[in-house]
N, C-alpha and C. Protein backbone atom coordinates (compact mmCIF):
# COMPACT_ATOMS: atom_id res chain seq x y z
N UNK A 1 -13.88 -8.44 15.99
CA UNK A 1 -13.45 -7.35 16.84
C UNK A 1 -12.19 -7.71 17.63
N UNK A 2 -11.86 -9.04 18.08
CA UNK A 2 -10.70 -9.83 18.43
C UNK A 2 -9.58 -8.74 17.51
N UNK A 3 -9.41 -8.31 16.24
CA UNK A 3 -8.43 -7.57 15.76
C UNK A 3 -8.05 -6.98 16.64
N UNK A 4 -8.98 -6.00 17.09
CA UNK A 4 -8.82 -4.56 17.78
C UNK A 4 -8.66 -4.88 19.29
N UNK A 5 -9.32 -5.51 19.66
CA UNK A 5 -9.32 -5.79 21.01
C UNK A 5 -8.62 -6.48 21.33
N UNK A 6 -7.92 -7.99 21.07
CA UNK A 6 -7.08 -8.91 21.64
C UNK A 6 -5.84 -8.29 20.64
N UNK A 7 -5.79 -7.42 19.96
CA UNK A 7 -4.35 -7.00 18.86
C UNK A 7 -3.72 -8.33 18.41
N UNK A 8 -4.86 -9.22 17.91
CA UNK A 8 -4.63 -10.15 17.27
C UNK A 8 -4.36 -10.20 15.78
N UNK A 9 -3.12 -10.59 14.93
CA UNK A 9 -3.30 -10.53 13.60
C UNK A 9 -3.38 -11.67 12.93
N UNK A 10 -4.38 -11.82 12.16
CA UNK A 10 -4.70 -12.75 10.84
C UNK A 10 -3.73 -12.44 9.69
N UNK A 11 -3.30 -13.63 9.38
CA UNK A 11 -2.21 -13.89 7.95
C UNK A 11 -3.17 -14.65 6.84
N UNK A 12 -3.53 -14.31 6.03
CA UNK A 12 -4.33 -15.07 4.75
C UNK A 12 -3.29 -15.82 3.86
N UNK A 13 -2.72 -16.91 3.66
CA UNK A 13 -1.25 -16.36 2.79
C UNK A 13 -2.37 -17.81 1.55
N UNK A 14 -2.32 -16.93 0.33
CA UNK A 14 -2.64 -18.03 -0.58
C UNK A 14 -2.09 -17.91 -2.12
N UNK A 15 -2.10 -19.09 -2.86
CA UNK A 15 -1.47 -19.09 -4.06
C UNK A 15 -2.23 -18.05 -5.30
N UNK A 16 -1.74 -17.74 -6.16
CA UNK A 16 -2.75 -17.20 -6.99
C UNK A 16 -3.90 -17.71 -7.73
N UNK A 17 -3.43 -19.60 -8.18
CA UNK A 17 -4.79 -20.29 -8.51
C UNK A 17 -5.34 -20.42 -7.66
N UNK A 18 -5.39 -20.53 -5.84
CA UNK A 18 -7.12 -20.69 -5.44
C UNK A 18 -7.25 -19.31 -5.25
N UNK A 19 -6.61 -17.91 -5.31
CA UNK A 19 -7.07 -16.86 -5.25
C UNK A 19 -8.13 -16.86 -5.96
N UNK A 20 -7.86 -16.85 -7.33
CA UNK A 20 -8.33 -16.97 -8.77
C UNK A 20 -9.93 -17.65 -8.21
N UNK A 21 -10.14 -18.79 -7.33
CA UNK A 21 -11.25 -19.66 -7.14
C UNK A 21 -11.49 -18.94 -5.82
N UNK A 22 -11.49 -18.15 -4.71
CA UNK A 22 -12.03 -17.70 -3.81
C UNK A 22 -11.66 -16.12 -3.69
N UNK A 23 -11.96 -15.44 -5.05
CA UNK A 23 -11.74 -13.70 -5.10
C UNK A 23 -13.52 -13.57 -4.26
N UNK A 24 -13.88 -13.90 -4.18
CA UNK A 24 -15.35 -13.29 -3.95
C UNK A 24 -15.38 -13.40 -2.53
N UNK A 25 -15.29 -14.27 -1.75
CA UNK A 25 -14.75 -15.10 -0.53
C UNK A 25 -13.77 -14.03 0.22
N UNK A 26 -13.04 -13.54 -0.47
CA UNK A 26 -11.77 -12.31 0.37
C UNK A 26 -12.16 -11.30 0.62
N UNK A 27 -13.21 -11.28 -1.09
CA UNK A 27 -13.82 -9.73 -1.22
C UNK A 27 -14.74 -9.46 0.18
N UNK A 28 -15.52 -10.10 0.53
CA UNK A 28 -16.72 -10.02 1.47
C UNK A 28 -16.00 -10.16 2.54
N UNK A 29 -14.85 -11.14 2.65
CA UNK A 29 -14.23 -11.04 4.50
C UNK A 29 -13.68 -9.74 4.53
N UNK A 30 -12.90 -9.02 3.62
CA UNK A 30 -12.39 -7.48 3.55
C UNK A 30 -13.61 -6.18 3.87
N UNK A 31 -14.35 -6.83 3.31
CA UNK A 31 -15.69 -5.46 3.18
C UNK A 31 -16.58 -6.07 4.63
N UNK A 32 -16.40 -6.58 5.13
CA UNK A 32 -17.61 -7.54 6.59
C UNK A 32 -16.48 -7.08 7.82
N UNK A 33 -15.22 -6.83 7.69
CA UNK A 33 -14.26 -7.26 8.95
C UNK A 33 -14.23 -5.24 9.08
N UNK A 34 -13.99 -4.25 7.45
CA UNK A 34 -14.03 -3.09 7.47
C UNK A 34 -15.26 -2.69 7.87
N UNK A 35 -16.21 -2.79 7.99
CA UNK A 35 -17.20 -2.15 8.37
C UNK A 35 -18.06 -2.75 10.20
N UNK A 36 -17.29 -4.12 10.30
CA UNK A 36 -17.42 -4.34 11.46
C UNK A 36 -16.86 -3.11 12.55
N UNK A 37 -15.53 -3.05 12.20
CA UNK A 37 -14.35 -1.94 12.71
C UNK A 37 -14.96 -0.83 12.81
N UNK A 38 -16.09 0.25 11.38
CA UNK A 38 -16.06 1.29 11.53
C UNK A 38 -17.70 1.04 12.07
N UNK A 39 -18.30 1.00 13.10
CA UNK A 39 -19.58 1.15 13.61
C UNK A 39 -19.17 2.01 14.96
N UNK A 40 -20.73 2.58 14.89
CA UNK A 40 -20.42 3.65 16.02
C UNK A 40 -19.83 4.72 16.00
N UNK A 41 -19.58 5.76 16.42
CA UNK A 41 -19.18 7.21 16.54
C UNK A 41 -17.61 7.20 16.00
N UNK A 42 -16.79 8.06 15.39
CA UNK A 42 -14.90 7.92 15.25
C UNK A 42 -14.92 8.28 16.59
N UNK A 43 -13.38 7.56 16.39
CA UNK A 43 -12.91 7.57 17.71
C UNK A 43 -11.15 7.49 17.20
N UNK A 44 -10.61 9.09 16.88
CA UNK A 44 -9.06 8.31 16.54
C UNK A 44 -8.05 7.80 17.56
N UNK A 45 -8.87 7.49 18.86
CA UNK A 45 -7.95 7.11 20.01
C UNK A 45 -8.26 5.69 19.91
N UNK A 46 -8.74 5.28 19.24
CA UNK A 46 -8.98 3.76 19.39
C UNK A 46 -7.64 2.48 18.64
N UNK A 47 -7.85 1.72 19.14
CA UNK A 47 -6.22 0.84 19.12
C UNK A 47 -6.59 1.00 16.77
N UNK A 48 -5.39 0.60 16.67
CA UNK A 48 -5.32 0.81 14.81
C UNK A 48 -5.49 -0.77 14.31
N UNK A 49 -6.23 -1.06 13.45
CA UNK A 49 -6.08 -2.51 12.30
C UNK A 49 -5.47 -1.92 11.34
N UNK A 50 -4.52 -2.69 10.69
CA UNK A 50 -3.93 -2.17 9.46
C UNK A 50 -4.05 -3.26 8.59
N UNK A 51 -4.38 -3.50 7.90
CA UNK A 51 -5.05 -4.60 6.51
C UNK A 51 -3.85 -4.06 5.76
N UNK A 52 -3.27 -5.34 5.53
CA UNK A 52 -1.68 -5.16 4.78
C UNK A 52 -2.23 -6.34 3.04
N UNK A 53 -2.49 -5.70 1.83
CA UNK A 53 -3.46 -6.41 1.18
C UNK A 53 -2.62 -5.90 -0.09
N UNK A 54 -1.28 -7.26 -0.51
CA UNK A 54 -0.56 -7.88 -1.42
C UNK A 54 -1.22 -7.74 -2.43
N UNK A 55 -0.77 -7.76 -3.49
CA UNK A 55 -1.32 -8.04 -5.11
C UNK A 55 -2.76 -7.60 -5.06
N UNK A 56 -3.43 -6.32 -4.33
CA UNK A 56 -4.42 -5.95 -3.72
C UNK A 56 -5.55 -5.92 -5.50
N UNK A 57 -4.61 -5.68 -6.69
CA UNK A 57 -5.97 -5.86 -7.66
C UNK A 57 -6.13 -7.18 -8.21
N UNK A 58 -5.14 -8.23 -7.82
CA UNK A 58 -5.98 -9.43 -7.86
C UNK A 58 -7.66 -9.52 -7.88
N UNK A 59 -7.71 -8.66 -6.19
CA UNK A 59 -9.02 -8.78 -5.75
C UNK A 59 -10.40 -8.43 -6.99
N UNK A 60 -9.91 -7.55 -7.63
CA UNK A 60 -10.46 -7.10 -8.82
C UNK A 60 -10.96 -5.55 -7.86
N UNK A 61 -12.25 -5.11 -8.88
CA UNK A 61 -12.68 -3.59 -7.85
C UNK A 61 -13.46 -4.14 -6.36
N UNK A 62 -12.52 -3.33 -5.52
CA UNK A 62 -12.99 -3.64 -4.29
C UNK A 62 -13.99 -2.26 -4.13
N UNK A 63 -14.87 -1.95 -4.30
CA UNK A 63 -15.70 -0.35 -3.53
C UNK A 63 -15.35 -0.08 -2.23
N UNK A 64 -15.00 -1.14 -1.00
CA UNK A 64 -15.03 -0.92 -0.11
C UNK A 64 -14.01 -0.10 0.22
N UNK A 65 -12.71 -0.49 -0.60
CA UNK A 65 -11.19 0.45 -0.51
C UNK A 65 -11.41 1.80 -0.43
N UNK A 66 -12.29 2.08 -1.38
CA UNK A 66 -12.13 3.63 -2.01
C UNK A 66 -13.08 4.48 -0.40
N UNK A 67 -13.86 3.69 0.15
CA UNK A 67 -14.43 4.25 1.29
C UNK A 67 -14.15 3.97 2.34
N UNK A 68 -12.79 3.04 2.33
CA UNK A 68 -11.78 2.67 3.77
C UNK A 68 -10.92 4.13 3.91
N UNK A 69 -10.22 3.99 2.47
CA UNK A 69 -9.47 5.34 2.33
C UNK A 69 -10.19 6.46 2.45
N UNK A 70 -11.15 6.53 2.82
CA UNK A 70 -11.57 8.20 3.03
C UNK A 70 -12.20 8.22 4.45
N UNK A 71 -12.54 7.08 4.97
CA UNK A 71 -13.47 6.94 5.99
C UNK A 71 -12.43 6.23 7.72
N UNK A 72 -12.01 5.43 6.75
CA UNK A 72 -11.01 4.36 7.65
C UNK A 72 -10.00 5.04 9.16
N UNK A 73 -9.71 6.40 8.69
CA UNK A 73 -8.49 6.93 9.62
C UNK A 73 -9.48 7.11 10.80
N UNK A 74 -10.52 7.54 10.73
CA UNK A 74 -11.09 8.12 11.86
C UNK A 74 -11.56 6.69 12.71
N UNK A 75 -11.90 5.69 12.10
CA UNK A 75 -12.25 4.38 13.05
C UNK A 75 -11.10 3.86 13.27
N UNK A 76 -9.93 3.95 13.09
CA UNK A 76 -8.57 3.45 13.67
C UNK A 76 -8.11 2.11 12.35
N UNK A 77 -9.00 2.22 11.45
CA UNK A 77 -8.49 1.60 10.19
C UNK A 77 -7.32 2.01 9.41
N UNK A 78 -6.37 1.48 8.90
CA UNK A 78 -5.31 1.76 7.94
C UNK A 78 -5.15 0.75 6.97
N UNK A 79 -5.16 0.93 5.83
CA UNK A 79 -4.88 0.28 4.45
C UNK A 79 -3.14 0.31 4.01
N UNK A 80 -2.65 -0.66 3.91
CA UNK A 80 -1.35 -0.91 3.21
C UNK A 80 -1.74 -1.43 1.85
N UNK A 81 -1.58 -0.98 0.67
CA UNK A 81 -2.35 -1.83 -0.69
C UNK A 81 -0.85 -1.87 -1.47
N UNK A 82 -0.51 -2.90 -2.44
CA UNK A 82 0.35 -3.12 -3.17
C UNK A 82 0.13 -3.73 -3.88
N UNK A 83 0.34 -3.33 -5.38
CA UNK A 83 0.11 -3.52 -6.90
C UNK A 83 1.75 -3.79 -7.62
N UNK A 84 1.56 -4.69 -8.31
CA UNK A 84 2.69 -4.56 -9.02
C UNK A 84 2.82 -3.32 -9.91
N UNK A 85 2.16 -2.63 -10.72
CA UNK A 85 2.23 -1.11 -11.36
C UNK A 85 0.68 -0.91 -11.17
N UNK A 86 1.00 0.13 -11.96
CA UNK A 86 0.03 1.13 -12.09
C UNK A 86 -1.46 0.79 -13.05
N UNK A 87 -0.95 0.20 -14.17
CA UNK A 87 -1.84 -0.43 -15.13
C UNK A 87 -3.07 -1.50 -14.70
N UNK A 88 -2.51 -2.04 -13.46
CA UNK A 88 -3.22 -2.73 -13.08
C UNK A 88 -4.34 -2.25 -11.96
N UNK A 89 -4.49 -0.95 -11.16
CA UNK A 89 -5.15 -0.12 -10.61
C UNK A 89 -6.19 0.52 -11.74
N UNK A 90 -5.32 0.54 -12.81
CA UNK A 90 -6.38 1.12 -13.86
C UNK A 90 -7.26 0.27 -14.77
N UNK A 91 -7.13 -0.52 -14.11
CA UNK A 91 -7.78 -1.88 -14.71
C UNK A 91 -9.05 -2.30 -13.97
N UNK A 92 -9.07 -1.76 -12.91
CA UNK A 92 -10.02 -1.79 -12.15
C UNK A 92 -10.77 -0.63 -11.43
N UNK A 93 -10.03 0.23 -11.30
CA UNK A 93 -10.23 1.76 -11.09
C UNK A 93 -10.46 2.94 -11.94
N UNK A 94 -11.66 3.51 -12.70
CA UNK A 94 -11.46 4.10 -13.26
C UNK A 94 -10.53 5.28 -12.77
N UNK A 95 -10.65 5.97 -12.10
CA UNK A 95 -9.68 7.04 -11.28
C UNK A 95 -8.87 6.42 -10.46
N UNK A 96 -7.85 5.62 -11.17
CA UNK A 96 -6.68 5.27 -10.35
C UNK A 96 -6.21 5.99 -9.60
N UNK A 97 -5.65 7.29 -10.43
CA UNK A 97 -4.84 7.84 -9.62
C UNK A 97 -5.56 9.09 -9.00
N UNK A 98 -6.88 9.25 -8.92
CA UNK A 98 -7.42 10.01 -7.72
C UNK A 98 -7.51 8.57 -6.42
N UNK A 99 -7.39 7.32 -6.77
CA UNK A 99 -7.57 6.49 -5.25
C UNK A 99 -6.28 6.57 -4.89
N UNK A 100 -4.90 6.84 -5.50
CA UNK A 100 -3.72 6.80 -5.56
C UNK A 100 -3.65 8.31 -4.39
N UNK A 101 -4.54 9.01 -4.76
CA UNK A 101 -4.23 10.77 -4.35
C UNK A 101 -4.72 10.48 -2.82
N UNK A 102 -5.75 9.76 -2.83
CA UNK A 102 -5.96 9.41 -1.20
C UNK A 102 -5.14 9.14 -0.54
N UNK A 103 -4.67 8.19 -0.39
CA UNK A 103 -3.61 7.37 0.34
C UNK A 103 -2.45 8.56 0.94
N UNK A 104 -2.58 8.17 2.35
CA UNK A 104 -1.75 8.93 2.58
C UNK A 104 -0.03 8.83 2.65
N UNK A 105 0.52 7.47 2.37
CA UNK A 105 1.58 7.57 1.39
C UNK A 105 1.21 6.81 0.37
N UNK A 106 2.52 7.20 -0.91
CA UNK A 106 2.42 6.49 -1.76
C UNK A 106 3.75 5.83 -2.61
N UNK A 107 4.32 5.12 -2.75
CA UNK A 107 5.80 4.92 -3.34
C UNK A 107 5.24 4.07 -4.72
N UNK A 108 6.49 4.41 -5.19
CA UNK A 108 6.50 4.46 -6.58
C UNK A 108 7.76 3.69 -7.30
N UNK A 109 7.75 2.35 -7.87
CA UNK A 109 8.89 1.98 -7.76
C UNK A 109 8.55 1.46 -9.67
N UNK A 110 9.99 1.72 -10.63
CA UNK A 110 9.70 1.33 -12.23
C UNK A 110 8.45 1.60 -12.46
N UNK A 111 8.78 3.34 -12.19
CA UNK A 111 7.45 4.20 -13.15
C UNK A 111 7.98 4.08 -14.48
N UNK A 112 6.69 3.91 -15.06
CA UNK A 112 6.40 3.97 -16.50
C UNK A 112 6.09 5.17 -17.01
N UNK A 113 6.21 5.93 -18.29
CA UNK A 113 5.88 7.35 -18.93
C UNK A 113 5.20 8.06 -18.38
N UNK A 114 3.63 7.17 -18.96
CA UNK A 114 2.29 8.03 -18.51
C UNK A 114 2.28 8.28 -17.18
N UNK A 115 2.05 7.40 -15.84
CA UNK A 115 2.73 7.83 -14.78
C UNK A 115 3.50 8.78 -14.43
N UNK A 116 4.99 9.04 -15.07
CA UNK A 116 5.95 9.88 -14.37
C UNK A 116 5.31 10.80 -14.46
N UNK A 117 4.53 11.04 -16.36
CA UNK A 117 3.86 12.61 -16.67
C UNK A 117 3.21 13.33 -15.41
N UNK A 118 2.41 12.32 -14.95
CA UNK A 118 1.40 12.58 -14.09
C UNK A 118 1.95 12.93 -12.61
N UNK A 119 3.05 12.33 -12.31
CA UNK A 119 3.53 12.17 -10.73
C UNK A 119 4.22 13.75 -11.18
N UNK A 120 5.27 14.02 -12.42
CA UNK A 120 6.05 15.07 -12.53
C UNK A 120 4.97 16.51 -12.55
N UNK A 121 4.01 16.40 -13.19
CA UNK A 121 2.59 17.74 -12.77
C UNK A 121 2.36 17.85 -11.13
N UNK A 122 2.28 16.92 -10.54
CA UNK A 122 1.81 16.40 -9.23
C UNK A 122 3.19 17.14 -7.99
N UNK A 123 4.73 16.79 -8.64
CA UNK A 123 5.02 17.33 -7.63
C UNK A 123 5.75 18.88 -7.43
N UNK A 124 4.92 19.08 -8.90
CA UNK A 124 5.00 21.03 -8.79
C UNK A 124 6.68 21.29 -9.35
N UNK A 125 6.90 22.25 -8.55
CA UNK A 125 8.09 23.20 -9.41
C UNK A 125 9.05 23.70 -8.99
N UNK A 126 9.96 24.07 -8.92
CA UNK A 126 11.07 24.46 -8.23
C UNK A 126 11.72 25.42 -8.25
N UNK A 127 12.16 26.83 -8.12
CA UNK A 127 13.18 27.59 -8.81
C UNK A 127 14.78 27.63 -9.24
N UNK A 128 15.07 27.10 -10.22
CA UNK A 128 16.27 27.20 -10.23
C UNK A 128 17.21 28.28 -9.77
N UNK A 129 18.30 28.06 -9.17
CA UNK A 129 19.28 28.65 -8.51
C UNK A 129 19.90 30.00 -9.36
N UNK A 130 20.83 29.20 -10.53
CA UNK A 130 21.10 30.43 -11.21
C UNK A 130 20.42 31.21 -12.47
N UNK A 131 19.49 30.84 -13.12
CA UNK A 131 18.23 31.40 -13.65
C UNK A 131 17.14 32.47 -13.09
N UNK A 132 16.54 31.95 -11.86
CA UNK A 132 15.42 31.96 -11.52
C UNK A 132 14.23 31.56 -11.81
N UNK A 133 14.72 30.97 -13.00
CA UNK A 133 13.10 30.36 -13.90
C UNK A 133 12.54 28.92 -13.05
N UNK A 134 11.17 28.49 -13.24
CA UNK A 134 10.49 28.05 -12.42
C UNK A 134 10.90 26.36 -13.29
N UNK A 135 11.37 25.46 -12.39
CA UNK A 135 11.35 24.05 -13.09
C UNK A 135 10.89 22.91 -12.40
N UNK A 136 10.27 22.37 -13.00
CA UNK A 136 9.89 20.91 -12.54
C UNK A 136 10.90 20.53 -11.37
N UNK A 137 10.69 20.04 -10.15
CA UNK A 137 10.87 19.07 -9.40
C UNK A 137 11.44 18.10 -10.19
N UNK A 138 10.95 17.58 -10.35
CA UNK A 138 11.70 16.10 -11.26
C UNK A 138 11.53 16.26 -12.49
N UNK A 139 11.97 15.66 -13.55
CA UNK A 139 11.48 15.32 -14.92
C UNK A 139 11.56 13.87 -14.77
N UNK A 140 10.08 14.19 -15.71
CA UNK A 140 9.93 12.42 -16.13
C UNK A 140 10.86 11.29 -16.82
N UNK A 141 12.08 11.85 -17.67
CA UNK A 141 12.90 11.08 -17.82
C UNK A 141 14.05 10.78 -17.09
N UNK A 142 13.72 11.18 -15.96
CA UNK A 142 14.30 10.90 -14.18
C UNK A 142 13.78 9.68 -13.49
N UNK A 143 12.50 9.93 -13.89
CA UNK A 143 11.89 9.11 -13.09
C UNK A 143 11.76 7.60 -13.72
N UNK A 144 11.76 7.66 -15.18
CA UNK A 144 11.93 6.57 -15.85
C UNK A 144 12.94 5.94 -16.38
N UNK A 145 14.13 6.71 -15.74
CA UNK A 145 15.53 6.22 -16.23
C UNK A 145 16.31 5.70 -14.95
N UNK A 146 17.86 5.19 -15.45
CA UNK A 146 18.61 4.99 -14.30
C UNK A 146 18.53 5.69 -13.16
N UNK A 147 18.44 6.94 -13.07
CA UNK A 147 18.33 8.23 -11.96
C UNK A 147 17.71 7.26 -10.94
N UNK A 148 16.46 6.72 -10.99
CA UNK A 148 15.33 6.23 -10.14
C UNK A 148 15.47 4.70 -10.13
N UNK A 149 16.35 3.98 -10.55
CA UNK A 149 16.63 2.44 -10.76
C UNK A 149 16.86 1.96 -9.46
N UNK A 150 17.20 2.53 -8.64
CA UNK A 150 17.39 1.77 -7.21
C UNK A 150 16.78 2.54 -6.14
N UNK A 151 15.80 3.59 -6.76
CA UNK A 151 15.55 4.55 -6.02
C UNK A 151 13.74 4.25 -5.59
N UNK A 152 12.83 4.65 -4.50
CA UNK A 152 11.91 4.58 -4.46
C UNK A 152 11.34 6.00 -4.39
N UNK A 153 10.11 6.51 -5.02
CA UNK A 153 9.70 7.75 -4.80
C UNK A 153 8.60 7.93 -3.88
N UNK A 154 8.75 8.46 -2.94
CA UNK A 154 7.92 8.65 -1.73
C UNK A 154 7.45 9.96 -1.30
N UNK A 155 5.83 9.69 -1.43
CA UNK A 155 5.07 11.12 -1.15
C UNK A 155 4.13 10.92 -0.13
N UNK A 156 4.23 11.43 0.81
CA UNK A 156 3.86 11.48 1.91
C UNK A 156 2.34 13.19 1.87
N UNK A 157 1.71 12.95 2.69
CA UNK A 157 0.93 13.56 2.59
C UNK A 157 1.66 14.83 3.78
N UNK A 158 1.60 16.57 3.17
CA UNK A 158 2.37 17.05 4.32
C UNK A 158 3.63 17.12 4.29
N UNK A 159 4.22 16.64 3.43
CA UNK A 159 5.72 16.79 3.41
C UNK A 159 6.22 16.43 2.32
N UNK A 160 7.26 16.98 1.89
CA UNK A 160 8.22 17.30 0.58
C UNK A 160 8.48 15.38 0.48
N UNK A 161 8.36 15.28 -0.99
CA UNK A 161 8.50 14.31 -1.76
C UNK A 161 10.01 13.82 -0.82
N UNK A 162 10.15 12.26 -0.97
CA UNK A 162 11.52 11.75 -0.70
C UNK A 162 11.87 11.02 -1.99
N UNK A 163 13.50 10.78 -2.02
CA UNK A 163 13.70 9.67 -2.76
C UNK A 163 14.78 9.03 -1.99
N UNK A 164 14.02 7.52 -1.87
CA UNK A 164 14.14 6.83 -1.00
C UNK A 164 15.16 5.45 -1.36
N UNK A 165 16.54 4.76 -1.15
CA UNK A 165 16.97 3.73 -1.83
C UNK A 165 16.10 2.98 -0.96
N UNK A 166 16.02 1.93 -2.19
CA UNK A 166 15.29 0.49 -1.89
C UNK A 166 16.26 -0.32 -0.87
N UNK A 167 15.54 -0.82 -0.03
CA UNK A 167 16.12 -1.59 0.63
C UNK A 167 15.69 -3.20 0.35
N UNK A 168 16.64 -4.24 -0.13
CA UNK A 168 16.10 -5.69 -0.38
C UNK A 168 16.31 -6.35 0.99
N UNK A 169 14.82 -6.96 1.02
CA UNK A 169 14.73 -7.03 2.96
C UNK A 169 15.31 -8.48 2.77
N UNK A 170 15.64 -9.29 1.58
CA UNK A 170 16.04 -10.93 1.93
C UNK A 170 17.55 -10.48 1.53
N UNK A 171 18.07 -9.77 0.54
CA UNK A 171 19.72 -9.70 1.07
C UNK A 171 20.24 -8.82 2.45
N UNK A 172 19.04 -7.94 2.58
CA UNK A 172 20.16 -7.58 4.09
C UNK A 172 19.80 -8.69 5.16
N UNK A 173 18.32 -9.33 5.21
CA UNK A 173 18.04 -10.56 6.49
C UNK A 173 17.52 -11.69 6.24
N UNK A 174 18.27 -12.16 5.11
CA UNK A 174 17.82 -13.51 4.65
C UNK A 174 18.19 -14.75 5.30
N UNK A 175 19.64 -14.10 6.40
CA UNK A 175 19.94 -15.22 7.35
C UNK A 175 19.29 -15.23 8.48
N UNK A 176 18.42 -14.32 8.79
CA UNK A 176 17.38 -14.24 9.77
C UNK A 176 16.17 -15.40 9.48
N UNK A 177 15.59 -15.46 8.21
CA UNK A 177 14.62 -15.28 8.20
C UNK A 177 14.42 -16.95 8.23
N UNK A 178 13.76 -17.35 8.55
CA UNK A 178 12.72 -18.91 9.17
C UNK A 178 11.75 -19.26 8.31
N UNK A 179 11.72 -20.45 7.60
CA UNK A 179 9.83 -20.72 7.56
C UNK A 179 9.36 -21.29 8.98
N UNK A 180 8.36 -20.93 8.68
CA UNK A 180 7.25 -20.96 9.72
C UNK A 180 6.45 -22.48 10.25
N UNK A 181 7.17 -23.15 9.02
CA UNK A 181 6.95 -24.60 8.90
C UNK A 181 7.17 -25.39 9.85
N UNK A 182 8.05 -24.85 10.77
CA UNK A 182 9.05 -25.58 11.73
C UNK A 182 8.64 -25.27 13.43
N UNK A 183 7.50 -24.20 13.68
CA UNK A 183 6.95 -24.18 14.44
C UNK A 183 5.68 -24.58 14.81
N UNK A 184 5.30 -24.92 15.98
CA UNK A 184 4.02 -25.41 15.97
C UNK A 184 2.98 -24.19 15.95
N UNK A 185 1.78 -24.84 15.09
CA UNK A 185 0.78 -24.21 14.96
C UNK A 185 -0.44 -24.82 15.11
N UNK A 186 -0.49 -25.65 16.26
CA UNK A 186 -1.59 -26.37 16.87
C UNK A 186 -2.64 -25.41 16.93
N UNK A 187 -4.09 -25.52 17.36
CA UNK A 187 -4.89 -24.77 17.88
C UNK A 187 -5.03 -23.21 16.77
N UNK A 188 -4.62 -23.80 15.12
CA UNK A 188 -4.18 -22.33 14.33
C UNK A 188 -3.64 -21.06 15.24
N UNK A 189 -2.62 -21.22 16.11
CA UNK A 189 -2.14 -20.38 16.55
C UNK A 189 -0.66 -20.60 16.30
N UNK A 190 -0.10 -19.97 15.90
CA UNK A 190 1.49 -19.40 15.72
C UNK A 190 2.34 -19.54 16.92
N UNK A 191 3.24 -20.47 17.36
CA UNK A 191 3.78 -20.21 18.81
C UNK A 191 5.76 -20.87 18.39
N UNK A 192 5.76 -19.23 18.57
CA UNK A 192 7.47 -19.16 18.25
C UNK A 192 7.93 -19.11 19.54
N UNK A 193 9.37 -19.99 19.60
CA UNK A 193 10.10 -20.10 20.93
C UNK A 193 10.75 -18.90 21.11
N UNK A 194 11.00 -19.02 23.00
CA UNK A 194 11.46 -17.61 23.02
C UNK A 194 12.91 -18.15 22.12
C-alpha cells in the first residue's frame, strides 16, 4: 500500500534469461500488489499506481490484466503495457484486439497487414471533399507503408485518432541521461544529488 500512500515507486529492471526463470514470481507480485490496490469500495479520488509493464507478454497470459483494464480506473489503478507487435498479444490472448479495445490509449507503431485491416475498419470513414462518397480514414497501405514510417498512430478513447511523429527519447536526451550506477543506493533506496 506504501505505492499509494508514501507515492513510492518500485523499478523491477531484469534481463530476459532470469525473466525466463522467475515469469511466475512477477506474475503473482503483479496479480497480489493489483488486487491489494483494488479492495474496498472505488474511489476515483484516490492517489493513481500506474504499473508501467515492458515486454508485458514475456509475462505470458496474465488474467489479471484483462480485469485491471476493466476494473482498475475506478481503484486509482492504471496499466501502461508494451509489446513489441501485435503477434505477440495474440499469442497469448485469444482476443487480442478486444484487450487492445480496452485500453484507453493505444499506439501503434510498424503495423503489419492484418492489423492495419483491422485498425482501418476500426477508425470508420470519412467523406470526401469533392465526391461526397464515404472513404476510409486511412487505408491500410498507409499504415503499412512509408506514410506511417516515422509516424505513431494514436487512439485515444473520446477523441479523433492522432498521428503522432515519434519522438527518439536517447537522440533528443541522451546527453542528459546518467546510469544510475553512480549513485548511492544504500538502504535499496535511490538517492540522487540535488
Amino acid at each position: 500500500m506504501s505505492l499509494r500512500r508514501d507515492k513510492a515507486t518500485l523499478y523491477i529492471c531484469i534481463s530476459m534469461d532470469e525473466l525466463e526463470l522467475y515469469t511466475s514470481f512477477f506474475r503473482a507480485l503483479i496479480g497480489q500488489t493489483f488486487y491489494a490496490l483494488c479492495r474496498g469500495e472505488t474511489d476515483r479520488n484516490t492517489p493513481v499506481v500506474t504499473f508501467l509493464l515492458d515486454e508485458m507478454p514475456s509475462l505470458k497470459r496474465l488474467d489479471i490484466l484483462e480485469s485491471a483494464l476493466a476494473l482498475g480506473r475506478g481503484y486509482g489503478v492504471r496499466l501502461w503495457m508494451f509489446a513489441q507487435n501485435f503477434g505477440q498479444l495474440k499469442e497469448h490472448y485469444p482476443n487480442a484486439f478486444g484487450f487492445t479495445q480496452n485500453s484507453y490509449v493505444r499506439q501503434y507503431m510498424g503495423i503489419d497487414g492484418e492489423l492495419a485491416l483491422k485498425i482501418c475498419k476500426e477508425l470508420s470513414e470519412r467523406q470526401g471533399l469533392i465526391d461526397g462518397r464515404r472513404k476510409p480514414l486511412v487505408e491500410p497501405h498507409e499504415l503499412t507503408g512509408d506514410a506511417f514510417r516515422d509516424l505513431t498512430l494514436t487512439i485515444a478513447q473520446g477523441h479523433p485518432p492522432a498521428r503522432v511523429v515519434k519522438a527518439y527519447g536517447f537522440a533528443e536526451y541522451g546527453d542528459r541521461i546518467e546510469s544510475a550506477k553512480a549513485f548511492d543506493c544504500s538502504e535499496g533506496l535511490l538517492k540522487v544529488p540535488s
